[in-house]
C-alpha atoms as a PDB file:
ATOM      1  CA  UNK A   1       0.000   0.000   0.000  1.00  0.00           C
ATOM      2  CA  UNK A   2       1.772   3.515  -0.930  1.00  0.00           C
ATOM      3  CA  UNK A   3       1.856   6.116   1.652  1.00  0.00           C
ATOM      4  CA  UNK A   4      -0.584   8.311   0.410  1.00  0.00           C
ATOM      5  CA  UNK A   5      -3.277   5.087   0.351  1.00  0.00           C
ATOM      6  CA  UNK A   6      -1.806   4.334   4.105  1.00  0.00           C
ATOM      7  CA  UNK A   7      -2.865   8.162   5.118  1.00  0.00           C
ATOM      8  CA  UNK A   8      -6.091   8.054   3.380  1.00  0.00           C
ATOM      9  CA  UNK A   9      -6.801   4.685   5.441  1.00  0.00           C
ATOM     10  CA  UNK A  10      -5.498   6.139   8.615  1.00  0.00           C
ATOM     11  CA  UNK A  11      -7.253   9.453   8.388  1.00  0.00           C
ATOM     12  CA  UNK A  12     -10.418   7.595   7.442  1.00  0.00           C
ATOM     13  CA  UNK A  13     -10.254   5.033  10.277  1.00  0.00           C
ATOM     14  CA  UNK A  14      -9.864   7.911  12.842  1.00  0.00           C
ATOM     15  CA  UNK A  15     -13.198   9.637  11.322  1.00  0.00           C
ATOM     16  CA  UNK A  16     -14.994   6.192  11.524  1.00  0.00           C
ATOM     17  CA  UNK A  17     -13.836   5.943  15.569  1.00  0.00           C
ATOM     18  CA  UNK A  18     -15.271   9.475  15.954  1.00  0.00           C
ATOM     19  CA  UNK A  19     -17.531   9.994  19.155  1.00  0.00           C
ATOM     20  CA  UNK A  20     -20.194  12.266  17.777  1.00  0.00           C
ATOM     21  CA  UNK A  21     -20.316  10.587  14.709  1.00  0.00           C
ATOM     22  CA  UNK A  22     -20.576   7.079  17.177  1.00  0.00           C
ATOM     23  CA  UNK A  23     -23.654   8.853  18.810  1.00  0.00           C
ATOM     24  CA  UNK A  24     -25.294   9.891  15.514  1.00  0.00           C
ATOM     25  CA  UNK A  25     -25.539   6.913  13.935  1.00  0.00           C
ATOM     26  CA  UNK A  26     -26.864   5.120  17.344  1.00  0.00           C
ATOM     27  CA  UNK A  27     -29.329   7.418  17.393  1.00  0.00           C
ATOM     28  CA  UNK A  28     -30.051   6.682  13.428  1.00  0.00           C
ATOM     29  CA  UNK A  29     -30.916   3.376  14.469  1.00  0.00           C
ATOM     30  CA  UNK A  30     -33.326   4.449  16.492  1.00  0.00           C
ATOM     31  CA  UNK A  31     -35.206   6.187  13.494  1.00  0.00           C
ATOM     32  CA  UNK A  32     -34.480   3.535  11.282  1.00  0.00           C
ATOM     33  CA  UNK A  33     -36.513   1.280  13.608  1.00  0.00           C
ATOM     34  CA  UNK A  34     -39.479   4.099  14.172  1.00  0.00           C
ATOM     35  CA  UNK A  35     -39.491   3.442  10.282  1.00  0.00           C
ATOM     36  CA  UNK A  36     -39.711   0.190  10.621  1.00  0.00           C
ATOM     37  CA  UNK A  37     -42.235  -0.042  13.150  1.00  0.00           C
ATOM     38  CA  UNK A  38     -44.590   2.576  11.169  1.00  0.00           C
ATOM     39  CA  UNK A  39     -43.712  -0.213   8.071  1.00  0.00           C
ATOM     40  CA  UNK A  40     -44.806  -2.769   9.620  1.00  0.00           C
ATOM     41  CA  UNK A  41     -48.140  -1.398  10.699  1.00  0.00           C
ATOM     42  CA  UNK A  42     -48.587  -0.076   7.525  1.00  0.00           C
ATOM     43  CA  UNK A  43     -48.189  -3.588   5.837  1.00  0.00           C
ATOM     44  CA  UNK A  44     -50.426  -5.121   8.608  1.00  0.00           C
ATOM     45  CA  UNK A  45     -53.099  -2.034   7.278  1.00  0.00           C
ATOM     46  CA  UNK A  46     -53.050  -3.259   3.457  1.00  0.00           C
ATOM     47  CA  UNK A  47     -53.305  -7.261   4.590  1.00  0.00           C
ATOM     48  CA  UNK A  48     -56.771  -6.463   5.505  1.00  0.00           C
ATOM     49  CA  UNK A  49     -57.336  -3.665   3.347  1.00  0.00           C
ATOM     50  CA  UNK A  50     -57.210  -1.078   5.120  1.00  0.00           C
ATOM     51  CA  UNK A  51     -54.707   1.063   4.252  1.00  0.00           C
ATOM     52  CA  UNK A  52     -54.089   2.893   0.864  1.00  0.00           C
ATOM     53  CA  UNK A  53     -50.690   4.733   1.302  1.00  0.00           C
ATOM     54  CA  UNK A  54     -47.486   3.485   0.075  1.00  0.00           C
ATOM     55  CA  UNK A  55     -46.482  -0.087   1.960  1.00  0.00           C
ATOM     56  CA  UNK A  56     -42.673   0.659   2.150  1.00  0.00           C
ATOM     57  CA  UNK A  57     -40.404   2.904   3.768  1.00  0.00           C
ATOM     58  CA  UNK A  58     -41.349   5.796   2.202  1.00  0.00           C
ATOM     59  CA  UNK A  59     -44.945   5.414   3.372  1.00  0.00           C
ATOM     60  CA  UNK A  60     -43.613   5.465   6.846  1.00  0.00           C
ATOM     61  CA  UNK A  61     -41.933   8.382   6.570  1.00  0.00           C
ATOM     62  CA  UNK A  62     -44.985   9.957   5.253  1.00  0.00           C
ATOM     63  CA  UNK A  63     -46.823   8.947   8.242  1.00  0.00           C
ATOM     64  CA  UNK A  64     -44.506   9.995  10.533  1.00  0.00           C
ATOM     65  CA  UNK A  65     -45.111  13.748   8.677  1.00  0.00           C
ATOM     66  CA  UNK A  66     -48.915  13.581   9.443  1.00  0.00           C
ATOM     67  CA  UNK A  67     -47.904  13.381  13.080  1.00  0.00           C
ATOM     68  CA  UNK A  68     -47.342  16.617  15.346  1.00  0.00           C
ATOM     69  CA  UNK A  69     -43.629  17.444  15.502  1.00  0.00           C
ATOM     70  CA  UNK A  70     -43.346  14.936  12.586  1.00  0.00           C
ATOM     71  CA  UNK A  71     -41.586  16.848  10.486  1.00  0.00           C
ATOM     72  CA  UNK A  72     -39.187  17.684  13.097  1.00  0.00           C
ATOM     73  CA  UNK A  73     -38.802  14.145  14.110  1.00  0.00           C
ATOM     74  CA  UNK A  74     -37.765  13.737  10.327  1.00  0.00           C
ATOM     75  CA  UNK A  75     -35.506  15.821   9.951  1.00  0.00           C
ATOM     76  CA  UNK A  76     -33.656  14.157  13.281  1.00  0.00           C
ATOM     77  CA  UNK A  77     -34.321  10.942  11.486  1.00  0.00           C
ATOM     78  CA  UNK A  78     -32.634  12.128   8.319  1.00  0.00           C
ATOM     79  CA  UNK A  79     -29.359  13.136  10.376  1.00  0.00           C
ATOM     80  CA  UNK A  80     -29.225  10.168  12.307  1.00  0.00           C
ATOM     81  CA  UNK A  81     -29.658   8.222   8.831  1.00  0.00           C
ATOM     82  CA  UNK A  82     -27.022  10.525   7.464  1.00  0.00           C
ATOM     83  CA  UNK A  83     -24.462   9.786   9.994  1.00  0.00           C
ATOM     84  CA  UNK A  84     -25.353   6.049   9.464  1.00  0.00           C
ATOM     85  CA  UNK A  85     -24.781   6.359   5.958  1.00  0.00           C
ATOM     86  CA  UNK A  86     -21.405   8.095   6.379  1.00  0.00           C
ATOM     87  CA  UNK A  87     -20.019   5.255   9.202  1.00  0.00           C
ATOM     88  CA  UNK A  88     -20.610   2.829   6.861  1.00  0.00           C
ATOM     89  CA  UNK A  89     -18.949   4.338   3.783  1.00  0.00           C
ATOM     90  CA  UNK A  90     -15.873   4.401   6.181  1.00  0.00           C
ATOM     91  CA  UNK A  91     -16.375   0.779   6.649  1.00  0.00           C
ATOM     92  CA  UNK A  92     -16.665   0.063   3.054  1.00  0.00           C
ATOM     93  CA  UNK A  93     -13.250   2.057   2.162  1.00  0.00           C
ATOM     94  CA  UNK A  94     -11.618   0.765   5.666  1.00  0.00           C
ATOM     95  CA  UNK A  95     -12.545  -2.852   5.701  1.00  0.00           C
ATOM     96  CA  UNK A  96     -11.445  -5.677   8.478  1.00  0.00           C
ATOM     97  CA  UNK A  97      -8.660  -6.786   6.552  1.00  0.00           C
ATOM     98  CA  UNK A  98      -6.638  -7.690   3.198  1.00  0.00           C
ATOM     99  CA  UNK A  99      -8.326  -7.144  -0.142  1.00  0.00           C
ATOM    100  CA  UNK A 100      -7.953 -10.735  -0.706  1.00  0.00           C
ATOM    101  CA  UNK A 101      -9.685 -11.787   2.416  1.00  0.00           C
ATOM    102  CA  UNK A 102     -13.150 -12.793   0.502  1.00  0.00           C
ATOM    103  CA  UNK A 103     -15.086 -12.634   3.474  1.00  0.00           C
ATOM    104  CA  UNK A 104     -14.008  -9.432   3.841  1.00  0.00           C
ATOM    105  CA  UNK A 105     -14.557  -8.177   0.670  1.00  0.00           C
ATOM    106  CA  UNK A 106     -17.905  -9.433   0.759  1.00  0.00           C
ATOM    107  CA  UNK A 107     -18.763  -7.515   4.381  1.00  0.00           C
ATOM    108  CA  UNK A 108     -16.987  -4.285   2.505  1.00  0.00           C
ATOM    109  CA  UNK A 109     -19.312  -4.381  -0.212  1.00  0.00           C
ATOM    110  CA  UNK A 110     -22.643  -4.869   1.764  1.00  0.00           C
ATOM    111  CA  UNK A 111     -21.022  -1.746   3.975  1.00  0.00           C
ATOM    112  CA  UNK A 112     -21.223   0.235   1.097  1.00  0.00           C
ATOM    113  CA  UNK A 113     -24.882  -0.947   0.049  1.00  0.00           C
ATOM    114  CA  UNK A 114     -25.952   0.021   3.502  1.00  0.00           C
ATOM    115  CA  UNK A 115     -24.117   3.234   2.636  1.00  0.00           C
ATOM    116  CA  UNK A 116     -26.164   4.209  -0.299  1.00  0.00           C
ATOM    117  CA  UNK A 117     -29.648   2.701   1.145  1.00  0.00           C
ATOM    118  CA  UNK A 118     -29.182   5.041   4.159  1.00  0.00           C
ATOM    119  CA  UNK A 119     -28.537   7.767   2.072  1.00  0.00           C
ATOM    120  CA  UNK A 120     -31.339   7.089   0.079  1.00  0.00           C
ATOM    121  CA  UNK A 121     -33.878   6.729   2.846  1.00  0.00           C
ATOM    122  CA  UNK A 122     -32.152  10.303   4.461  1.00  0.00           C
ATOM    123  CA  UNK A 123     -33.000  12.005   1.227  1.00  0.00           C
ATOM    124  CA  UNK A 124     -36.279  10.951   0.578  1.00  0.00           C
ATOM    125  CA  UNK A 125     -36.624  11.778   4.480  1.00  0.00           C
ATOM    126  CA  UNK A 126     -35.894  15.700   3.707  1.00  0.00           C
ATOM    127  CA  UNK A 127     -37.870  15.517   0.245  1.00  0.00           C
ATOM    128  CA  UNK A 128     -41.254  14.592   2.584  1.00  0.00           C
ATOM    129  CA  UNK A 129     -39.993  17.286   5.253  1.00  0.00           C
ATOM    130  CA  UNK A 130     -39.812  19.474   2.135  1.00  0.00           C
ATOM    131  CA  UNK A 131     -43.300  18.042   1.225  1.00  0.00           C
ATOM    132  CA  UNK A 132     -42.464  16.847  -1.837  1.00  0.00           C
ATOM    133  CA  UNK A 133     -45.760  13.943  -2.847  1.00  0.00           C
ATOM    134  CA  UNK A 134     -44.216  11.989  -4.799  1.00  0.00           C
ATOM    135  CA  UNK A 135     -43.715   8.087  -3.308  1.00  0.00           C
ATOM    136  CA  UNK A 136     -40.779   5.588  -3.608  1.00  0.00           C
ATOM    137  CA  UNK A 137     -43.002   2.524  -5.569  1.00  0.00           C
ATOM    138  CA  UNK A 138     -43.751   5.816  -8.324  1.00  0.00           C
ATOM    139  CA  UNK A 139     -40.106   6.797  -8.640  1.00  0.00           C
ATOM    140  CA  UNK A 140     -39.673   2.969  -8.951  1.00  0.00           C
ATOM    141  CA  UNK A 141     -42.438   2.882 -11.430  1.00  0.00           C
ATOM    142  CA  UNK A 142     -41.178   5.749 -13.617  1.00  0.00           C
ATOM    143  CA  UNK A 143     -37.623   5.059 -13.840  1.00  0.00           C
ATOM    144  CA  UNK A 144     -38.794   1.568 -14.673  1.00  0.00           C
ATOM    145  CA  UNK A 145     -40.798   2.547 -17.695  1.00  0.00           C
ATOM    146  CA  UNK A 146     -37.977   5.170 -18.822  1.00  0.00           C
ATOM    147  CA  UNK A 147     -35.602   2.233 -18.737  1.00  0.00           C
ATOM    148  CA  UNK A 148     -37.938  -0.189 -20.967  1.00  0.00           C
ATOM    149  CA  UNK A 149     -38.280   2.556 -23.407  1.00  0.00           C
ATOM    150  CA  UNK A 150     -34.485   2.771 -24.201  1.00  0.00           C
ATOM    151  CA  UNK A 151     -32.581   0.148 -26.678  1.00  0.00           C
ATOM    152  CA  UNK A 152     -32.400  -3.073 -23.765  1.00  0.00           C
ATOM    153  CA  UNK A 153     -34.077  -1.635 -21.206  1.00  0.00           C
ATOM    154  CA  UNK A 154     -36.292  -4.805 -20.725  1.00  0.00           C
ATOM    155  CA  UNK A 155     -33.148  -6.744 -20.395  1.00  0.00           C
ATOM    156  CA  UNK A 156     -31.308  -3.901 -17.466  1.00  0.00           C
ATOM    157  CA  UNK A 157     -34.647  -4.198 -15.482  1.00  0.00           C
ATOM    158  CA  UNK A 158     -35.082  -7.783 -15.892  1.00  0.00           C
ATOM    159  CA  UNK A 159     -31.125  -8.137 -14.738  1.00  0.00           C
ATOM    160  CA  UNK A 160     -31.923  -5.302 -12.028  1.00  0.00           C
ATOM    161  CA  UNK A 161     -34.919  -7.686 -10.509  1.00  0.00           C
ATOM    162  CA  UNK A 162     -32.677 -10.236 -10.292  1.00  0.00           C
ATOM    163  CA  UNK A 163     -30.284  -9.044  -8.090  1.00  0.00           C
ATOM    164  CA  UNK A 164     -33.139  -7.756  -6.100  1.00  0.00           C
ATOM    165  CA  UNK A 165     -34.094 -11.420  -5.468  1.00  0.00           C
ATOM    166  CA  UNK A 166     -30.658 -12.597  -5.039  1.00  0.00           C
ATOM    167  CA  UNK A 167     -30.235  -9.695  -2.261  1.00  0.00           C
ATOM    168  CA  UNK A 168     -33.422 -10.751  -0.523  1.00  0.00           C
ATOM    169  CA  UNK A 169     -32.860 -14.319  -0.888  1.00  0.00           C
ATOM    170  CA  UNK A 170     -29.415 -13.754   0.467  1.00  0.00           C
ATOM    171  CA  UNK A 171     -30.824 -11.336   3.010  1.00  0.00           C
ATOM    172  CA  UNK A 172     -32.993 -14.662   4.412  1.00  0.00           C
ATOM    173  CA  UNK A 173     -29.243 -16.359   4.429  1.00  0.00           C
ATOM    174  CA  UNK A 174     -28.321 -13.944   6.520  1.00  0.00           C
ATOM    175  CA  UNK A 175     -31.113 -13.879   9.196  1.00  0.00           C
ATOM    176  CA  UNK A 176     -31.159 -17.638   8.948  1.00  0.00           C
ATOM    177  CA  UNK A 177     -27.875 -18.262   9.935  1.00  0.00           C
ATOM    178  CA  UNK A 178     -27.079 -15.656  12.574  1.00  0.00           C
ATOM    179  CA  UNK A 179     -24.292 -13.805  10.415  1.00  0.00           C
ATOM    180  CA  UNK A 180     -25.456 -10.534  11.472  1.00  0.00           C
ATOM    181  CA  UNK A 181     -24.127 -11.043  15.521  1.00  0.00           C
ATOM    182  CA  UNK A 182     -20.875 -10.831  14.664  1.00  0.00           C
ATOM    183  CA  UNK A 183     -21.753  -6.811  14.204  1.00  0.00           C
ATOM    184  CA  UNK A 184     -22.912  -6.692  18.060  1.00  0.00           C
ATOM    185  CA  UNK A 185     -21.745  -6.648  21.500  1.00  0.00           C
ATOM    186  CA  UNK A 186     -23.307 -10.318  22.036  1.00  0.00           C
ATOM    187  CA  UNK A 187     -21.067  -9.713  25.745  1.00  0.00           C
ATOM    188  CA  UNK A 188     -21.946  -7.096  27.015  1.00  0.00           C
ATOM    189  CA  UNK A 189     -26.189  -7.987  26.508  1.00  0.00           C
ATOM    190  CA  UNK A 190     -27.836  -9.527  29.894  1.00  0.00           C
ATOM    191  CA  UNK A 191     -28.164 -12.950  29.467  1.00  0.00           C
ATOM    192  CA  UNK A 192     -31.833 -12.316  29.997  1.00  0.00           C
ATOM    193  CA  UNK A 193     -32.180 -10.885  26.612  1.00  0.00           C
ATOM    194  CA  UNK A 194     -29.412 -12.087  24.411  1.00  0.00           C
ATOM    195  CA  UNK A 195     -31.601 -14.984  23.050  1.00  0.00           C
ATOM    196  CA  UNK A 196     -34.433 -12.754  22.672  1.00  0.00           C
ATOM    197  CA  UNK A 197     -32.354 -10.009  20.882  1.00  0.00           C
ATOM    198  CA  UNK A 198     -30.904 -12.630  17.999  1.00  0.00           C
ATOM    199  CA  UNK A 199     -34.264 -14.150  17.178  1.00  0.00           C
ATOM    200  CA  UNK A 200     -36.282 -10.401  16.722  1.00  0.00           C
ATOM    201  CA  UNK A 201     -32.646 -10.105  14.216  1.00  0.00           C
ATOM    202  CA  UNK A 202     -33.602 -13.741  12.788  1.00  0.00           C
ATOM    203  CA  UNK A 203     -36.549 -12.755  11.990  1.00  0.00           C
ATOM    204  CA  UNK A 204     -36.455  -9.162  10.881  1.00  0.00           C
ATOM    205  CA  UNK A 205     -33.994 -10.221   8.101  1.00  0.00           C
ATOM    206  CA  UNK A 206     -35.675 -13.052   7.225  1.00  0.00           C
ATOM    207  CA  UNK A 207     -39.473 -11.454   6.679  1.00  0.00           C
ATOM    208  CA  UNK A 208     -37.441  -8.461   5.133  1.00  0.00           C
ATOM    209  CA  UNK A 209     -35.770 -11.129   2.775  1.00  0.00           C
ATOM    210  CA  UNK A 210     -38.734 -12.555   1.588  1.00  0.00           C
ATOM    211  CA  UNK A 211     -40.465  -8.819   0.584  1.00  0.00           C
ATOM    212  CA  UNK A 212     -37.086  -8.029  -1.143  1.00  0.00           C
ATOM    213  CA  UNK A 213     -37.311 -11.515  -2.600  1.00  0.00           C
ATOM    214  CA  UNK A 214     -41.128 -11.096  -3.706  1.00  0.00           C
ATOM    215  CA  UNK A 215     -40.320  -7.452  -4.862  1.00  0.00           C
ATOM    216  CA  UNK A 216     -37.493  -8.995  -7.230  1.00  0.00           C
ATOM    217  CA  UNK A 217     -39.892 -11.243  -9.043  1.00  0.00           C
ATOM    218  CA  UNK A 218     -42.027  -8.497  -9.617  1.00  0.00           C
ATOM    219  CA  UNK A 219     -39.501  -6.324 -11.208  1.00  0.00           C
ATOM    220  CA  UNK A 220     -38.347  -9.420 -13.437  1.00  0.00           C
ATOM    221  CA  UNK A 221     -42.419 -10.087 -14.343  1.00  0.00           C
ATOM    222  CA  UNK A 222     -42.728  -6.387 -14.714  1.00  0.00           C
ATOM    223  CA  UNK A 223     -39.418  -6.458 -17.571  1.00  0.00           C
ATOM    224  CA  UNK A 224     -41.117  -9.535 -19.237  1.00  0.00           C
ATOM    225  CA  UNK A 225     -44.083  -8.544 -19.380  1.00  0.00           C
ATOM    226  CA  UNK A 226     -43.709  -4.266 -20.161  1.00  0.00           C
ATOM    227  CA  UNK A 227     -45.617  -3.606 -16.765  1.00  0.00           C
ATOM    228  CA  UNK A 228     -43.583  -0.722 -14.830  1.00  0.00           C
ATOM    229  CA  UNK A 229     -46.278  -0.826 -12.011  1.00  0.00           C
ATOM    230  CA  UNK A 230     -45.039  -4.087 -10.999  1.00  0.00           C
ATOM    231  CA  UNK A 231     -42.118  -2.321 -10.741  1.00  0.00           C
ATOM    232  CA  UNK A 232     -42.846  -0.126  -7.551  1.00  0.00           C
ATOM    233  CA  UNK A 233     -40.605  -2.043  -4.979  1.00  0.00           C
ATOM    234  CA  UNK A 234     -41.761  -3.094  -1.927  1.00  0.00           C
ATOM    235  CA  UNK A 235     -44.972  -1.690  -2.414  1.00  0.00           C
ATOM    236  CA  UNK A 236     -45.797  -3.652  -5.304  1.00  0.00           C
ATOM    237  CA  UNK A 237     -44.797  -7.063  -3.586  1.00  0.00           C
ATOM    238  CA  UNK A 238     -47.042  -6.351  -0.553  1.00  0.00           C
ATOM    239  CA  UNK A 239     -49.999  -5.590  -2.178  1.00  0.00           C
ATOM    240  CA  UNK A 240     -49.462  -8.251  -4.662  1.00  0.00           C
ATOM    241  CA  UNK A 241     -49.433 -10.216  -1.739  1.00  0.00           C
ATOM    242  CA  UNK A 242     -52.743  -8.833  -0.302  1.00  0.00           C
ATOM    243  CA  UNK A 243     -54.543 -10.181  -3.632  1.00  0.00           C
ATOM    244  CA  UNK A 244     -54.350 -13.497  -2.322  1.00  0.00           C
ATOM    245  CA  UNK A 245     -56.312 -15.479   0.320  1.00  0.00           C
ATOM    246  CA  UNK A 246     -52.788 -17.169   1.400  1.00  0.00           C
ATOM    247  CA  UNK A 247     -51.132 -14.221   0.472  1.00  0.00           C
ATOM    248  CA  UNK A 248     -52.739 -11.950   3.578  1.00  0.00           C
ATOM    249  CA  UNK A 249     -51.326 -14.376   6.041  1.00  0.00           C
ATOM    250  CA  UNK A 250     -47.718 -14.227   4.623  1.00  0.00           C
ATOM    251  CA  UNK A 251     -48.434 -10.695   4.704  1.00  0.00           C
ATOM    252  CA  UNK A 252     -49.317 -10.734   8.257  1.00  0.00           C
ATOM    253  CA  UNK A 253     -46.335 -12.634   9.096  1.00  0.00           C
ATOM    254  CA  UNK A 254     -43.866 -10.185   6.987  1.00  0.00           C
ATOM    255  CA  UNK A 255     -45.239  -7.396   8.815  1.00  0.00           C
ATOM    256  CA  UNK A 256     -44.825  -9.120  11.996  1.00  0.00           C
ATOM    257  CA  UNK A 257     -41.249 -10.112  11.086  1.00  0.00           C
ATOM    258  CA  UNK A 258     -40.546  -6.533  10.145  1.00  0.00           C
ATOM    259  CA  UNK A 259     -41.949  -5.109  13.547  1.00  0.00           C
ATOM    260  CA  UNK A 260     -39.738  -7.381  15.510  1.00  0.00           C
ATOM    261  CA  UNK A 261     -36.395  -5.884  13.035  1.00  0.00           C
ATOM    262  CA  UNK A 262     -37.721  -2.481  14.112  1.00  0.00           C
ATOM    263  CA  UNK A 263     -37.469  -3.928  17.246  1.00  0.00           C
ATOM    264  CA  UNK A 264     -34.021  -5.318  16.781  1.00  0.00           C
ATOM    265  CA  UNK A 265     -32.681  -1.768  15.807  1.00  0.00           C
ATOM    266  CA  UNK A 266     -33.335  -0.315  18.809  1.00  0.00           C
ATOM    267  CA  UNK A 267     -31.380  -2.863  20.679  1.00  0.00           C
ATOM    268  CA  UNK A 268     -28.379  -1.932  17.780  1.00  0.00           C
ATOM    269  CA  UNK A 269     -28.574   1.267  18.865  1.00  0.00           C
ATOM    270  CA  UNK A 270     -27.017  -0.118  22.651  1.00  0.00           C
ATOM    271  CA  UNK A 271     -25.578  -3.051  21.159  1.00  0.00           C
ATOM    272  CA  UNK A 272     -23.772  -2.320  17.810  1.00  0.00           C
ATOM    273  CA  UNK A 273     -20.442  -2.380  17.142  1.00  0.00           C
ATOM    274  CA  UNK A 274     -19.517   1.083  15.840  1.00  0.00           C
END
């Protein structure tokens, strides 16, 4: 590594280890579970039909807007999402270890697609504080049909659903097999709620798997068969869901699995290794 790389690392490393930063993105998880909590009800509204706002993320944050001091919440949200976003980019150009440690390659690049999904959700975060209307699953939908109108755009959406699906189905993986405890302080939890603390994780990832999974499959449907409002993310592939006798009970069980990862980030917020 040439000096000027070494500096870069060290320089970067001592940002990452910052204090303030430390406390911002703590307090990000907290928001990020508020969002998932509002999610999750959300999702549990359109299983039985009650509910037609956007079932994703971005319909969360909308609700949170319609609250009083919502807005102002937000925009605490959106800096604690911020400084999440910013901790793991430092991850992402740190890293644990040699570029030809796979493993670590692997958690580098998932540090940067936290990175950029943080970012994202902080963004459209200010956009509803700025009360801008329009929703994730129709910025989905748009830049979905703008794509399939341009020389092999069936074929970049079709390719773009299915590494949707292979990030929820490895997402599942993840949940399934406990990878994600290697990020926390597993010691320093009371053994009270350790156990407790790694199953709402096991599940979280997993129910948040499967809609990332069943969102995928849309996209792919939506590039075979010209349909951008298949297209519309997680919004599409709960809904979808709701069409379907067996499909509202999955549905209840996503949105069960997604309140208990709400759930789970607010024990990150103690527990994370930052």
């Amino acid at each position: 590594m040439s000096t000027a790389a070494s500096n870069v690392k060290h320089h970067a490393s001592r940002a990452a280890e910052s204090k303030p930063l430390e406390y911002l993105a703590r307090g990000g998880f907290i928001g990020y579970g508020i969002i998932h909590l509002l999610f999750a009800w959300i999702a549990l509204q359109v299983a039985f039909g009650g509910s037609g706002q956007d079932s994703d993320q971005g319909g969360a944050l909308q609700e949170i807007a319609k609250q009083p001091f919502g807005k102002t919440l937000l925009i605490v949200i959106a800096v604690g999402l911020g400084a999440m976003a910013i901790w793991q980019a430092f991850e992402a150009a740190i890293g644990e270890s040699g570029p030809k440690d796979r493993r670590a390659m692997a958690e580098r690049v998932l540090n940067g697609a936290r990175a950029i999904l943080y970012t994202y959700l902080a963004w459209n975060a200010v956009k509803v504080v700025q009360g801008a209307g329009t929703s994730m699953g129709d910025s989905n939908a748009g830049m979905t049909a703008g794509l399939m109108d341009s020389s092999g755009g069936r074929i970049l959406v079709g390719l773009v659903g299915l590494i949707v699906l292979g990030v929820g189905v490895g997402m599942a993986i993840y949940g399934y097999k406990k990878k994600f405890t290697r990020h926390l302080k597993t010691q320093e939890m009371p053994a009270g709620t350790r156990k407790p603390i790694i199953r709402l994780g096991m599940a979280g990832y997993m129910s948040k798997g499967t809609a990332y999974a069943i969102a995928g499959l849309l996209v792919v449907s939506a590039a075979v068969n010209y349909d951008p409002e298949k297209a519309r993310g997680l919004d599409a592939a709960l809904k979808t869901l709701a069409g379907y006798s067996w499909g509202v009970w999955l549905l209840v069980l996503i949105a069960a699995g997604i309140a208990a990862f709400g759930v789970y980030c607010l024990a990150q917020s103690k527990y994370r290794k930052i």
